[in-house]
Protein backbone atom coordinates (compact mmCIF):
# COMPACT_ATOMS: atom_id res chain seq x y z
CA UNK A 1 -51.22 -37.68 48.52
CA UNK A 2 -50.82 -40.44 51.32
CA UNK A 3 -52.36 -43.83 51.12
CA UNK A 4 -55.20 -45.04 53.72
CA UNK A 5 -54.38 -46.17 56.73
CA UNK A 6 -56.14 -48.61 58.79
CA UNK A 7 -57.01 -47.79 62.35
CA UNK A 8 -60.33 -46.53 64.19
CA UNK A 9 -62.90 -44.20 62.19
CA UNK A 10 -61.98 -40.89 63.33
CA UNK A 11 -58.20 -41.14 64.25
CA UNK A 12 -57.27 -42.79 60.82
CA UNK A 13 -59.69 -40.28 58.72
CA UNK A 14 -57.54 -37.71 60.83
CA UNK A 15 -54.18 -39.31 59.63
CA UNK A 16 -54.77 -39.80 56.26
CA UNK A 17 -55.60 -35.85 56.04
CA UNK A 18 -53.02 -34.31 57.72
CA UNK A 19 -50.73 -35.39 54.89
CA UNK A 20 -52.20 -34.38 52.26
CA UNK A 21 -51.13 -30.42 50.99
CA UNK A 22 -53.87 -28.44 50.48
CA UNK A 23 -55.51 -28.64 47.06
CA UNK A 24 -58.11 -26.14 47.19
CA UNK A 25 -56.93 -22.27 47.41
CA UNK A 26 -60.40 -21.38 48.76
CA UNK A 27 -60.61 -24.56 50.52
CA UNK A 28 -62.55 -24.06 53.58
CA UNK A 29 -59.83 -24.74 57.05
CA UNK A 30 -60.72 -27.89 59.32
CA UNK A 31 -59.07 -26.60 62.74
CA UNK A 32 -59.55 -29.93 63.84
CA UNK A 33 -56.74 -31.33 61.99
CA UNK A 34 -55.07 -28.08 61.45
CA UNK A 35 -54.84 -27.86 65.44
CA UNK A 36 -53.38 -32.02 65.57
CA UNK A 37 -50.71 -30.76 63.26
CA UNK A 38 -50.05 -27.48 64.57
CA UNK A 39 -49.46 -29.11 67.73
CA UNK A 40 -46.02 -29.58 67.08
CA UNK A 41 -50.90 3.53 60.11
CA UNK A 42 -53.71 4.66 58.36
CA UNK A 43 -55.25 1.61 55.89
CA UNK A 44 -55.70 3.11 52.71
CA UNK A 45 -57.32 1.64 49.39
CA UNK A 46 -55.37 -0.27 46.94
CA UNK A 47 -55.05 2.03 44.01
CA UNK A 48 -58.25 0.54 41.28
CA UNK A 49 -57.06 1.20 37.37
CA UNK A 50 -59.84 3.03 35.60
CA UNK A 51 -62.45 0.89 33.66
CA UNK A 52 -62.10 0.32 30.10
CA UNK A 53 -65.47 2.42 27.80
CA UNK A 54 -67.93 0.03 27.74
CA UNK A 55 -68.39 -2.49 24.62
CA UNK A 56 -70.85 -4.89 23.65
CA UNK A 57 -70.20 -8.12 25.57
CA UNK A 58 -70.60 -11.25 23.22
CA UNK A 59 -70.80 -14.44 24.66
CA UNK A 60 -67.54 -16.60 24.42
CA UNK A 61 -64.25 -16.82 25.87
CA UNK A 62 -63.39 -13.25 23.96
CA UNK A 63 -65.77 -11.46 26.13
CA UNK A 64 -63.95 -12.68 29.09
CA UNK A 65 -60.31 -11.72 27.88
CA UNK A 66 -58.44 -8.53 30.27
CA UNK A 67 -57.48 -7.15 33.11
CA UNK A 68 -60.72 -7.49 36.26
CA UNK A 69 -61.17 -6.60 39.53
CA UNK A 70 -62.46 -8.70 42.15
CA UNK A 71 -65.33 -7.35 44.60
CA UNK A 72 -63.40 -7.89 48.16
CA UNK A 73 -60.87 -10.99 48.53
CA UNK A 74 -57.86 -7.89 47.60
CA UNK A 75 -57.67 -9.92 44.03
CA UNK A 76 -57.71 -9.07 40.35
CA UNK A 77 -57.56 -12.04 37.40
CA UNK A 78 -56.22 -11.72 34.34
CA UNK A 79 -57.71 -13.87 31.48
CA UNK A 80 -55.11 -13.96 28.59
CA UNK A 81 -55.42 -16.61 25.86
CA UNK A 82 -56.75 -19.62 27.52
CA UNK A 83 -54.53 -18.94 31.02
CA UNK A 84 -56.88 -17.46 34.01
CA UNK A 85 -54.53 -15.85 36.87
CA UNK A 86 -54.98 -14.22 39.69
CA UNK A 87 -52.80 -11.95 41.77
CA UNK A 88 -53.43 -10.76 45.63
CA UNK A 89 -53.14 -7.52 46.48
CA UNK A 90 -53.19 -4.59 49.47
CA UNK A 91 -52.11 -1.03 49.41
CA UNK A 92 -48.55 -2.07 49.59
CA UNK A 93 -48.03 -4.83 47.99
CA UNK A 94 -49.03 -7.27 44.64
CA UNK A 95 -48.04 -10.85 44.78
CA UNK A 96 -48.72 -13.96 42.46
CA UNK A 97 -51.93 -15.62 43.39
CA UNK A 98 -52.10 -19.61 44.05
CA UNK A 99 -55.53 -19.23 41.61
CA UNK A 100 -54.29 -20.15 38.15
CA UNK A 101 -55.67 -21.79 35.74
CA UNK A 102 -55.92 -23.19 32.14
CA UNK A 103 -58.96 -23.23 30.34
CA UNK A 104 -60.42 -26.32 30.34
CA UNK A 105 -63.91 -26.13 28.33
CA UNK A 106 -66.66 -23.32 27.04
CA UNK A 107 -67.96 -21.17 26.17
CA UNK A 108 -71.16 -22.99 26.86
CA UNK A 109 -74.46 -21.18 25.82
CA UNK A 110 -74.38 -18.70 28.50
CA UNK A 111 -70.96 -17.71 27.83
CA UNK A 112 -69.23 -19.59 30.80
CA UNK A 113 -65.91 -20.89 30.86
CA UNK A 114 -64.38 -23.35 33.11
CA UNK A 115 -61.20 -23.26 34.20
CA UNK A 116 -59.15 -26.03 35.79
CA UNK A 117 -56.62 -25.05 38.25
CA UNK A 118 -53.98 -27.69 39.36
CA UNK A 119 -54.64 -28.42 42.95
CA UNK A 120 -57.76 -26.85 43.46
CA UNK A 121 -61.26 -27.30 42.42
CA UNK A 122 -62.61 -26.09 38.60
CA UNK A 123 -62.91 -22.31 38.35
CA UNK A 124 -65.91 -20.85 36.15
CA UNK A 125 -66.02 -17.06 34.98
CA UNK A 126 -69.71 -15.90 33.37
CA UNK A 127 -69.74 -12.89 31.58
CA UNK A 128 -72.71 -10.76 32.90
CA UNK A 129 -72.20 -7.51 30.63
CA UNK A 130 -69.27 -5.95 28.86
CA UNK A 131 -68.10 -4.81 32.39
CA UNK A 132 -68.78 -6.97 34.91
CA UNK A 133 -68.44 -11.24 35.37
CA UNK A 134 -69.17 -13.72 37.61
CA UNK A 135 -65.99 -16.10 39.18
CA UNK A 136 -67.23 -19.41 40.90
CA UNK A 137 -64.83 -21.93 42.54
CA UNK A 138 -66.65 -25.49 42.30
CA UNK A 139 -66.37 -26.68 46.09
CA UNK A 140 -67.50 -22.68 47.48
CA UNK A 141 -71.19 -21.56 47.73
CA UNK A 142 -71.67 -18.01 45.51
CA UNK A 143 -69.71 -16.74 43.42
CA UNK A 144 -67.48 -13.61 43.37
CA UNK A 145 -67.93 -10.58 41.20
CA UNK A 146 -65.53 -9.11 39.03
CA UNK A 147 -65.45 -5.86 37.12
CA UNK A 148 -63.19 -4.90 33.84
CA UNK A 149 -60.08 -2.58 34.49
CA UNK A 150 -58.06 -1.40 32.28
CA UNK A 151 -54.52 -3.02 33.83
CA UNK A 152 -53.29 -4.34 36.79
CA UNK A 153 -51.96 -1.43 39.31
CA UNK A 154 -48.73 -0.61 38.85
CA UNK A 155 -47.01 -2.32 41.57
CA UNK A 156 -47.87 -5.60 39.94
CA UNK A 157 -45.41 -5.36 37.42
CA UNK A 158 -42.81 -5.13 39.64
CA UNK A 159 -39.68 -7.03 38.52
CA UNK A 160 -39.83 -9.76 40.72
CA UNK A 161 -36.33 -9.69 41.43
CA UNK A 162 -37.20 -6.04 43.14
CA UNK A 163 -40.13 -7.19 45.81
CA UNK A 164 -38.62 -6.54 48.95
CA UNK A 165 -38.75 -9.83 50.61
CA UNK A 166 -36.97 -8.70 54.28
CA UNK A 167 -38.98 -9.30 57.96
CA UNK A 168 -40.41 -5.60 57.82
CA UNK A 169 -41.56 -5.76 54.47
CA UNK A 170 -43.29 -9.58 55.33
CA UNK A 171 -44.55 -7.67 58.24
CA UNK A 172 -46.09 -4.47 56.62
CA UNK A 173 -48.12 -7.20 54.18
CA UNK A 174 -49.38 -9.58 56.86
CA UNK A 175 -50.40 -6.49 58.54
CA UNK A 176 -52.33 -4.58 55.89
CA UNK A 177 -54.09 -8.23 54.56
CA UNK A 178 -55.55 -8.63 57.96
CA UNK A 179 -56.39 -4.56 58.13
CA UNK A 180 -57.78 -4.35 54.65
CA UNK A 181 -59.59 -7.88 54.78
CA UNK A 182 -60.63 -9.17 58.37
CA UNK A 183 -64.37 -8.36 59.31
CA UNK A 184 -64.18 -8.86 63.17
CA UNK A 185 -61.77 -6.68 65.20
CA UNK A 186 -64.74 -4.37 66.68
CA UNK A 187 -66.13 -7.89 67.67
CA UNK A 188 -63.30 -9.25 68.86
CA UNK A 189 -61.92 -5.93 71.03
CA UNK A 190 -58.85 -5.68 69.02
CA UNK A 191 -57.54 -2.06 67.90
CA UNK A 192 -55.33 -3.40 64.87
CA UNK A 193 -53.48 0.06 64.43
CA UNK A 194 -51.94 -0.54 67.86
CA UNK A 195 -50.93 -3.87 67.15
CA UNK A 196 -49.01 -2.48 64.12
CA UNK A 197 -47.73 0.16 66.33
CA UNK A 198 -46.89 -2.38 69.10
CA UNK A 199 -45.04 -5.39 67.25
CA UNK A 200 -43.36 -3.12 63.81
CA UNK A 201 -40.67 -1.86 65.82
CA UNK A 202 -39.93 -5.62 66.82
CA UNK A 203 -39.24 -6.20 63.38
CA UNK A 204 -35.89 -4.47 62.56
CA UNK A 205 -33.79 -5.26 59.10
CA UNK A 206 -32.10 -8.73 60.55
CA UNK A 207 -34.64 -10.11 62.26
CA UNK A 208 -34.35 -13.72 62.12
CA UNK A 209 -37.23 -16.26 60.71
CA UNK A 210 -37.78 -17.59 64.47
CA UNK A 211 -38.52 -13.95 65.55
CA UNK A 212 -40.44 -12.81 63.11
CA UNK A 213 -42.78 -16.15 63.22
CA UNK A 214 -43.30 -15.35 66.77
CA UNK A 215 -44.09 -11.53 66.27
CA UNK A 216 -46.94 -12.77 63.36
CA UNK A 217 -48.34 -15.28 65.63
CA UNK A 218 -48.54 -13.12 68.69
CA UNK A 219 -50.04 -10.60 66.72
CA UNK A 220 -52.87 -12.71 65.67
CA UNK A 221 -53.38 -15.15 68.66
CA UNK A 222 -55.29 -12.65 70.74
CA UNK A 223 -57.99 -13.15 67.86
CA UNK A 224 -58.94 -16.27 68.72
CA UNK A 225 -60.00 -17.23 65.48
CA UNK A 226 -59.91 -20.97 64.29
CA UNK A 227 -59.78 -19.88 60.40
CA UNK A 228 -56.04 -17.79 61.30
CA UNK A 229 -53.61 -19.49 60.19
CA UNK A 230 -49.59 -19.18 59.51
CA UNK A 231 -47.08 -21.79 58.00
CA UNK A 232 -43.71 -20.87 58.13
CA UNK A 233 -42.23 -23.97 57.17
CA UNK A 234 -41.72 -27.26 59.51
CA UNK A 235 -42.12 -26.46 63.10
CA UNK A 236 -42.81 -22.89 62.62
CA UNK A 237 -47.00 -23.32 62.15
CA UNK A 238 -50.24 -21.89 64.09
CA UNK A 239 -53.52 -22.33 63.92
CA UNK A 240 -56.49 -20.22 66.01
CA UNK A 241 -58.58 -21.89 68.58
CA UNK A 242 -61.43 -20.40 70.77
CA UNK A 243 -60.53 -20.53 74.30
CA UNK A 244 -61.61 -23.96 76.26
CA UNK A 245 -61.33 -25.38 72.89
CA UNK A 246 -59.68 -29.23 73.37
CA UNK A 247 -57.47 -30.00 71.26
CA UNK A 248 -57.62 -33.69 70.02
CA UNK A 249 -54.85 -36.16 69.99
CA UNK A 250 -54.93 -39.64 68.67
CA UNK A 251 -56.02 -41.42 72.04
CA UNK A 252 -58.74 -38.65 72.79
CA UNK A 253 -60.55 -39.68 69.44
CA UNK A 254 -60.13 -43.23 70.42
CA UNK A 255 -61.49 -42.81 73.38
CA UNK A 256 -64.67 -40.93 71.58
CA UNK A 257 -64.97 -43.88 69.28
CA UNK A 258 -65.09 -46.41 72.01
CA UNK A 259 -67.62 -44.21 73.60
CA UNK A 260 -69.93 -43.44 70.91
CA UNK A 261 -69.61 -47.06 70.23
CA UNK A 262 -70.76 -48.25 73.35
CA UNK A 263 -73.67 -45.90 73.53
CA UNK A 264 -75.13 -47.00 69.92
CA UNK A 265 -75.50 -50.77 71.36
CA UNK A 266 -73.91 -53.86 70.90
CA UNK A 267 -76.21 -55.00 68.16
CA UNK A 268 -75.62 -51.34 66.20
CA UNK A 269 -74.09 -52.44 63.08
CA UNK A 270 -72.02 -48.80 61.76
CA UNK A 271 -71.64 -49.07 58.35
CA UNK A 272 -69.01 -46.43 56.87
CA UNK A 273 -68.02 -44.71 53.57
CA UNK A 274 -65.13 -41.99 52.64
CA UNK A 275 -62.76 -44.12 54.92
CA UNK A 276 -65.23 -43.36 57.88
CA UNK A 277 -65.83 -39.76 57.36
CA UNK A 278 -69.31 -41.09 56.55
CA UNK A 279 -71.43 -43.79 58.83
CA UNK A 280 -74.44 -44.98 60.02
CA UNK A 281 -76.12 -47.32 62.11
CA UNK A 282 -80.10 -48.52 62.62
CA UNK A 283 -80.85 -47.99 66.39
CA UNK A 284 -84.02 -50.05 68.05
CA UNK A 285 -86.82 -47.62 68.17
CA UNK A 286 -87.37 -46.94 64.57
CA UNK A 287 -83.90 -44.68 65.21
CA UNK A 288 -81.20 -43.49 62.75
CA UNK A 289 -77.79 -42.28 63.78
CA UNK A 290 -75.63 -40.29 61.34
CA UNK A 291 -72.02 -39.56 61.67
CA UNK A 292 -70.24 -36.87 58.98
CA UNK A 293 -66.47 -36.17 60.58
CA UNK A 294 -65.80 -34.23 57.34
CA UNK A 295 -67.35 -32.16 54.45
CA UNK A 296 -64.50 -32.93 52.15
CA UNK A 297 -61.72 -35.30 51.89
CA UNK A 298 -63.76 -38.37 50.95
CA UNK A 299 -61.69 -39.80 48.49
CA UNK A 300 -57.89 -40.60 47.33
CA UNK A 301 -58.86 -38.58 43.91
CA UNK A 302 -58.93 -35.65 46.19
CA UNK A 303 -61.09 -33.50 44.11
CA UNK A 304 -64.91 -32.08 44.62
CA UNK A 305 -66.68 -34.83 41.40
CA UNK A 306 -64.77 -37.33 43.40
CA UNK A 307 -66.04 -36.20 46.83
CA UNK A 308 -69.87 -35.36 45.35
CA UNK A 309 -69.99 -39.35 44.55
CA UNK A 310 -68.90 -40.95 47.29
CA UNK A 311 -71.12 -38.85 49.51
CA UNK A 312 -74.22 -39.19 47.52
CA UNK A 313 -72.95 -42.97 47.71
CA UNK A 314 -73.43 -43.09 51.08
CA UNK A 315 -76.73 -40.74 51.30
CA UNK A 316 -77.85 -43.34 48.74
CA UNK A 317 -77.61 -45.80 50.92
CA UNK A 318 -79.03 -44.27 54.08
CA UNK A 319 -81.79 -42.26 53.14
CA UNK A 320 -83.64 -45.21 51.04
CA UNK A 321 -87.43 -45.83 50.52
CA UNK A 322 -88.28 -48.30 53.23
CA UNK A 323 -86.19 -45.46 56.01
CA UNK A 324 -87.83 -42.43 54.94
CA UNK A 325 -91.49 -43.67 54.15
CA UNK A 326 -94.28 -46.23 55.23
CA UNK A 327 -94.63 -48.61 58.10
CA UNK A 328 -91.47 -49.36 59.11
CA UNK A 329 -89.62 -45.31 57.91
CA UNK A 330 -87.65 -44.18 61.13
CA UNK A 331 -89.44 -41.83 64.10
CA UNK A 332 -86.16 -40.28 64.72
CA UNK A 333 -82.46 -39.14 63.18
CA UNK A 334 -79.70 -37.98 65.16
CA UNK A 335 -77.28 -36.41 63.28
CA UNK A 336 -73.81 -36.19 64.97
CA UNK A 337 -71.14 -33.13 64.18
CA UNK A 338 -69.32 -32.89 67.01
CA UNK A 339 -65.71 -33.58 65.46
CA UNK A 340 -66.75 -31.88 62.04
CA UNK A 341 -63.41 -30.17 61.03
CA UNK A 342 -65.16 -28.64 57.86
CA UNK A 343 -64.56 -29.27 54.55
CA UNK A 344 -67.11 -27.91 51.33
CA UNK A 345 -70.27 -25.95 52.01
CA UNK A 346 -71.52 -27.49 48.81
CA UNK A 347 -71.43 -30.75 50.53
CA UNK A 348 -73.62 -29.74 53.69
CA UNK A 349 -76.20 -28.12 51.70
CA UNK A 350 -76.39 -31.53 49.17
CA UNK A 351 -76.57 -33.42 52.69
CA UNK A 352 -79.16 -31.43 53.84
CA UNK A 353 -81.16 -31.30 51.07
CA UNK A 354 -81.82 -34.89 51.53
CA UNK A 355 -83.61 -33.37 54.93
CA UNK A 356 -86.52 -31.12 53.45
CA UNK A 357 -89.60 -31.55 51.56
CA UNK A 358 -89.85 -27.66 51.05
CA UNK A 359 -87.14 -25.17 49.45
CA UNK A 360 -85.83 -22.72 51.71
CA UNK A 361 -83.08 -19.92 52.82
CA UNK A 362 -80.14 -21.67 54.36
CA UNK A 363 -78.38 -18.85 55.18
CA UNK A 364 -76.76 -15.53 52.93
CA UNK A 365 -73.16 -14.62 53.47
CA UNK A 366 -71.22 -11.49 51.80
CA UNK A 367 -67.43 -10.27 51.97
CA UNK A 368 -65.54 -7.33 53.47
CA UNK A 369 -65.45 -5.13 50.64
CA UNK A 370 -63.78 -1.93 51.64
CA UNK A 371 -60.21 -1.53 53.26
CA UNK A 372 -61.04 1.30 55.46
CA UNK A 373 -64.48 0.40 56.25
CA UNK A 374 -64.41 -3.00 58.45
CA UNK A 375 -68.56 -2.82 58.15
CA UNK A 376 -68.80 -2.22 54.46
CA UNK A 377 -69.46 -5.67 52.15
CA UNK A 378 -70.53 -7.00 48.95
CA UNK A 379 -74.01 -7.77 48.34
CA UNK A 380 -75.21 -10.14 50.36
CA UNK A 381 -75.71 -13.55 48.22
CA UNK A 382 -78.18 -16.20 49.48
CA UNK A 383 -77.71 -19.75 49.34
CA UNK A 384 -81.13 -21.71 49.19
CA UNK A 385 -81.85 -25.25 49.88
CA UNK A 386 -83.98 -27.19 47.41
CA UNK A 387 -85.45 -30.48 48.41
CA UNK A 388 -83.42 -33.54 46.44
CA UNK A 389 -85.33 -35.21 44.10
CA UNK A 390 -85.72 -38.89 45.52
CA UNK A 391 -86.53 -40.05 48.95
CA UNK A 392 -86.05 -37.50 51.78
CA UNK A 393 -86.58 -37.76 55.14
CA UNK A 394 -88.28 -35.19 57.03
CA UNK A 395 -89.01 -36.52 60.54
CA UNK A 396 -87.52 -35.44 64.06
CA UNK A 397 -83.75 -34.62 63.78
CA UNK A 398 -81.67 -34.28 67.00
CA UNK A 399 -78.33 -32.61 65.70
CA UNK A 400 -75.67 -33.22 67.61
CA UNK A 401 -72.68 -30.02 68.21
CA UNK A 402 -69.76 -28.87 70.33
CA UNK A 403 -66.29 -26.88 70.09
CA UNK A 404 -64.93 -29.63 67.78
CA UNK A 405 -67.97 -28.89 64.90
CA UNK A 406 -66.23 -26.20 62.75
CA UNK A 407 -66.62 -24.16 59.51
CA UNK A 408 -68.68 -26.32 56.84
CA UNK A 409 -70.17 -28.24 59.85
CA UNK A 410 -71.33 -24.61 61.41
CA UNK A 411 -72.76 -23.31 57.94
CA UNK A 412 -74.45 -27.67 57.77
CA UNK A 413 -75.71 -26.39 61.12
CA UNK A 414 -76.89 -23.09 60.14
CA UNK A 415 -78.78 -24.64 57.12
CA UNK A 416 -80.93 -26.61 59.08
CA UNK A 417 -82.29 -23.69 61.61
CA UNK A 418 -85.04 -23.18 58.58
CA UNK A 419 -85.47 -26.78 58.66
CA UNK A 420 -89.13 -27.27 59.45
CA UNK A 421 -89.34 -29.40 62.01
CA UNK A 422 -86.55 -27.56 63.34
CA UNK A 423 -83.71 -29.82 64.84
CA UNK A 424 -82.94 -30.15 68.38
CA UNK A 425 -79.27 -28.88 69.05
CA UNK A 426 -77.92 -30.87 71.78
CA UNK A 427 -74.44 -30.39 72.83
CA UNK A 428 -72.11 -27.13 72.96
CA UNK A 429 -71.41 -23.83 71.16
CA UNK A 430 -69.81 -24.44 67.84
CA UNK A 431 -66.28 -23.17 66.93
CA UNK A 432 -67.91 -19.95 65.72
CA UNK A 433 -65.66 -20.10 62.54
CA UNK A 434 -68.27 -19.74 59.33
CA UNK A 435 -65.87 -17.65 56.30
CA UNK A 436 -64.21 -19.39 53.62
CA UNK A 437 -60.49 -18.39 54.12
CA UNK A 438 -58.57 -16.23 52.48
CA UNK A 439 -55.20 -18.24 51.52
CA UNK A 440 -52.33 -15.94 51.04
CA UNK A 441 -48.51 -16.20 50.36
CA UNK A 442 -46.04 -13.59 52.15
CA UNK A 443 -42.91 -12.28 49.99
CA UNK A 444 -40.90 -14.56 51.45
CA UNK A 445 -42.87 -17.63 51.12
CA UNK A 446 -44.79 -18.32 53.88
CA UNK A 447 -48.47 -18.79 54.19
CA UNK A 448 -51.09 -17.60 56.13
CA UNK A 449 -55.06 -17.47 56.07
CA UNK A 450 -57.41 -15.48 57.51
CA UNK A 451 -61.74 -15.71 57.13
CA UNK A 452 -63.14 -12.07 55.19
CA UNK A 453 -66.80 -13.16 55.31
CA UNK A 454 -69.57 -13.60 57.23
CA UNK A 455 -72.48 -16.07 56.54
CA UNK A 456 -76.24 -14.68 57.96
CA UNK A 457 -79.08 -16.36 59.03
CA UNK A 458 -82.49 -15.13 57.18
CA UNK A 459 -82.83 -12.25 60.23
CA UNK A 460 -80.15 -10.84 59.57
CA UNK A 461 -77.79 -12.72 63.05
CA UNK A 462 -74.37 -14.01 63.06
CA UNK A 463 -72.84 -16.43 65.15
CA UNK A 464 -69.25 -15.66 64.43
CA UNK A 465 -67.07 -15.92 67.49
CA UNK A 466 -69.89 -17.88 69.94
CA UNK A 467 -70.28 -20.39 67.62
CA UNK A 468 -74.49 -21.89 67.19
CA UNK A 469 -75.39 -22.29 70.76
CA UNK A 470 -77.65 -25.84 71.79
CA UNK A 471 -80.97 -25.71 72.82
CA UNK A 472 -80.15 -28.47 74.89
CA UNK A 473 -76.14 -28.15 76.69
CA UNK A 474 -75.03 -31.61 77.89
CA UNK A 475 -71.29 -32.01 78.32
CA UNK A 476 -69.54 -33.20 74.81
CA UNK A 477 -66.66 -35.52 75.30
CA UNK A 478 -65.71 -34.61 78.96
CA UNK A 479 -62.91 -36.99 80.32
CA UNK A 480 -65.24 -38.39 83.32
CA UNK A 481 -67.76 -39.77 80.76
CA UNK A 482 -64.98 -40.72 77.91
CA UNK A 483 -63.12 -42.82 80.64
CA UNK A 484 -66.23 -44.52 81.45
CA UNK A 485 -67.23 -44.72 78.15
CA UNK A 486 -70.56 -42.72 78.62
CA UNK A 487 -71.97 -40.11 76.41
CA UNK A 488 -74.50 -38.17 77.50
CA UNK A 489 -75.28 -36.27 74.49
CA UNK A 490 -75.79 -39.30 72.51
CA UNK A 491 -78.33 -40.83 75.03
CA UNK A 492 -79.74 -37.53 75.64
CA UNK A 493 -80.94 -37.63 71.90
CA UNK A 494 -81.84 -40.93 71.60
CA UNK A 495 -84.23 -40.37 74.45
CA UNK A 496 -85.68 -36.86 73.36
CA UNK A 497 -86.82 -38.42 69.53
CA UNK A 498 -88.07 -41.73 71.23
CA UNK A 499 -90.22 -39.84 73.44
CA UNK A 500 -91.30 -37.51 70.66
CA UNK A 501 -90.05 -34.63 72.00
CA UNK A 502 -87.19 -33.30 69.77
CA UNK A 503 -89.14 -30.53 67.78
């Protein structure tokens, strides 16, 4: 964990991040820093043990002892004393997941206990029946549904010294995660038995690490996708970006600094939390301006209680009494995401509950749940919005997007199309990245992620891919206007909610 630099709002917030390993194995990808450091045959089903005869489930950590499998995510857990671990899976291979855990307290009345995994946020497993449970990871929205088995499959017990660990065998895994997991090739025009069929032979015994990094990433480039990633060790990393998608650099989010800056007034004073993730500024007009950069991150703690209390800090401190009711409450907030790089769902949805007088369906999302069905999935789950108890505000909102407002910002986004009034989206298309990612280790080491999920509006639509479209498109961050310090979205909202005319 790095210390916090000084420097302006975004560009230091960016800093401080990028050197800090990921904590979270869930943990939902920013591509906006990712990007800054990145700069530099037939799918079968993994073979399912046969459930154990059913027994009475009794609530306690007992209950929750064995062997389950894991609805989608290609994982089972293994609860054995007080350890919870995981292992990830596909038809051809079983590897040690990064999801262990020790148990940290329960059962509580319901029979949950909570698990705290080094690195990552508290795990929680609820028994539901003698055969079935309920995994949550603290900082993720739903939970994940698991289902006794009698053992692990057999190639789990592999002696470790055994796992074939050479290029084609790091291949044939990367491969059948993405073919057994990854819910958009139709979408995205990719046939994913050609690729195989295309880049395996590539892949000889001997192929050097250098090769076989560029075989992976070539493979999964054409996707597009800002939640595919692959770390091979320093100066072998990628990261997915939509085309047109600019990539920032240190001087490009000064630039948008001194912009924004300029645009809020002189006499705007920007007060910040979570080293600037976090600010806000009074504008004349009975106007509010919010900022969030990030949904996680907030803290040097580095952990979701940490990250819950310095963001309701700073919602504290915004959404007070005198701003959200009576004479002098504001006629207008502009909320601005366009350099959102993501973060905790959680965290949107508390943000935006501070928005709403009335509960509501923020959006549902569900899993690929079938390795030779790309359009088979769990259940969908919904994830509703409840009004926070304590002052809300519940005027005009003009939320600002673009290419830069990614994963948790998208889903923040997508919660507030129920809003009623409905925001005005000024700006550009979102990154169209919405799934938690799936975090995975390859024989040999390396790392890669890929989303399995897709989050739904209440109709049923996803905006995978496009990203949220605006309802108003005014250039975000062009050079012309950075260079002469102009921002046209900014203005364009400030002038929409003082005219009354931003719902």
């Amino acid at each position: 964990m790095t210390g916090r630099p000084t420097g302006p709002d975004t560009a230091h917030r960016t800093a401080r991040r990028d050197g800090r390993p990921t904590r979270r194995p869930t943990r939902r990808t920013a591509l906006l820093l990712a990007a800054c450091t990145a700069l530099a045959a037939t799918v079968s089903a993994p073979a399912a043990a046969q459930p154990q005869p059913d027994h009475a489930a009794r609530p306690g950590a007992a209950a929750l002892q064995g062997v389950w499998q894991m609805d989608g995510y290609g994982t089972y857990v293994t609860i054995d004393g007080p350890r919870l671990r995981a292992y990830e899976t596909t038809a051809v291979s079983c590897l040690p997941g990064s999801l262990n855990g020790v148990r940290e307290s329960g059962p509580d009345a319901q029979g949950r206990v909570h698990f705290a995994v080094p690195g990552s946020a508290r795990v929680t497993v609820a028994p539901q029946n003698a055969r079935e449970a309920r995994l949550s990871i603290q900082d993720n929205v739903g939970h994940r549904t698991l289902h006794r088995v009698a053992g692990l499959p057999a190639r789990c017990h592999q002696d470790p010294s055994e796992v074939p660990r050479d290029a084609r065998a790091v291949f044939d895994v990367f491969w059948q995660t993405y073919a057994e997991n990854y819910p958009f090739f139709a979408a995205k025009g990719i046939d994913w038995a050609a690729v195989r069929d295309r880049y395996r032979p590539r892949v000889p015994a001997g192929t050097s690490d250098d090769v076989l990094f560029a075989v992976l990433r070539e493979m999964i480039e054409p996707l597009h996708d800002g939640h595919t990633k692959l770390d091979a060790g320093p100066g072998r990393q990628y990261s997915g970006v939509r085309p047109g998608t600019t990539l920032p650099s240190t001087p490009f989010l000064e630039q948008v600094d001194a912009a924004i800056g300029a645009n809020l007034g002189r006499d705007a004073t920007l007060h910040r939390w979570a080293g600037g993730a976090l600010s806000y500024a009074d504008l004349p007009g009975r106007l509010g301006y919010l900022r969030i950069t990030s949904f996680n991150g907030y803290t040097d703690q580095d952990d979701y209680e940490s990250d819950v209390a310095e963001l309701d800090r700073a919602l504290d401190a915004v959404f007070t009494r005198a701003r959200t009711s009576g004479p002098n409450a504001l006629r207008g907030l502009v909320v601005d995401l366009r350099l959102n790089g993501g973060g905790s769902d959680p965290l949107g949805l508390r943000v935006a509950s501070r928005l709403t007088d009335r509960p509501y369906l923020a959006y549902r999302k569900h899993a690929r749940n079938d390795p030779r069905d790309p359009r088979a999935f769990t259940p969908d789950q919904p994830a509703y919005l409840r009004p926070y108890q304590g002052p809300r505000y519940t005027g005009p909102v003009a939320l600002l997007t673009g290419d830069l407002t990614i994963s948790a910002g998208e889903t923040f986004t997508q919660a507030l199309l129920g809003r009623t009034p409905a925001p005005v989206r000024i700006g550009g298309n979102t990154q169209g990245v919405f799934s938690d990612t799936m975090d995975r280790t390859l024989p040999n080491g390396w790392k890669f992620a890929l989303p399995n999920e897709e989050f739904l509006t209440a109709d049923g639509r996803t905006f995978d891919g496009t990203g949220i479209p605006p309802a108003v498109r005014v250039p975000v961050f062009a050079a012309g206007d950075l260079a002469a310090r102009r921002d046209p979205a900014l203005s364009r909202a400030r002038s929409l909610l003082a005219a009354g005319r931003a719902s």
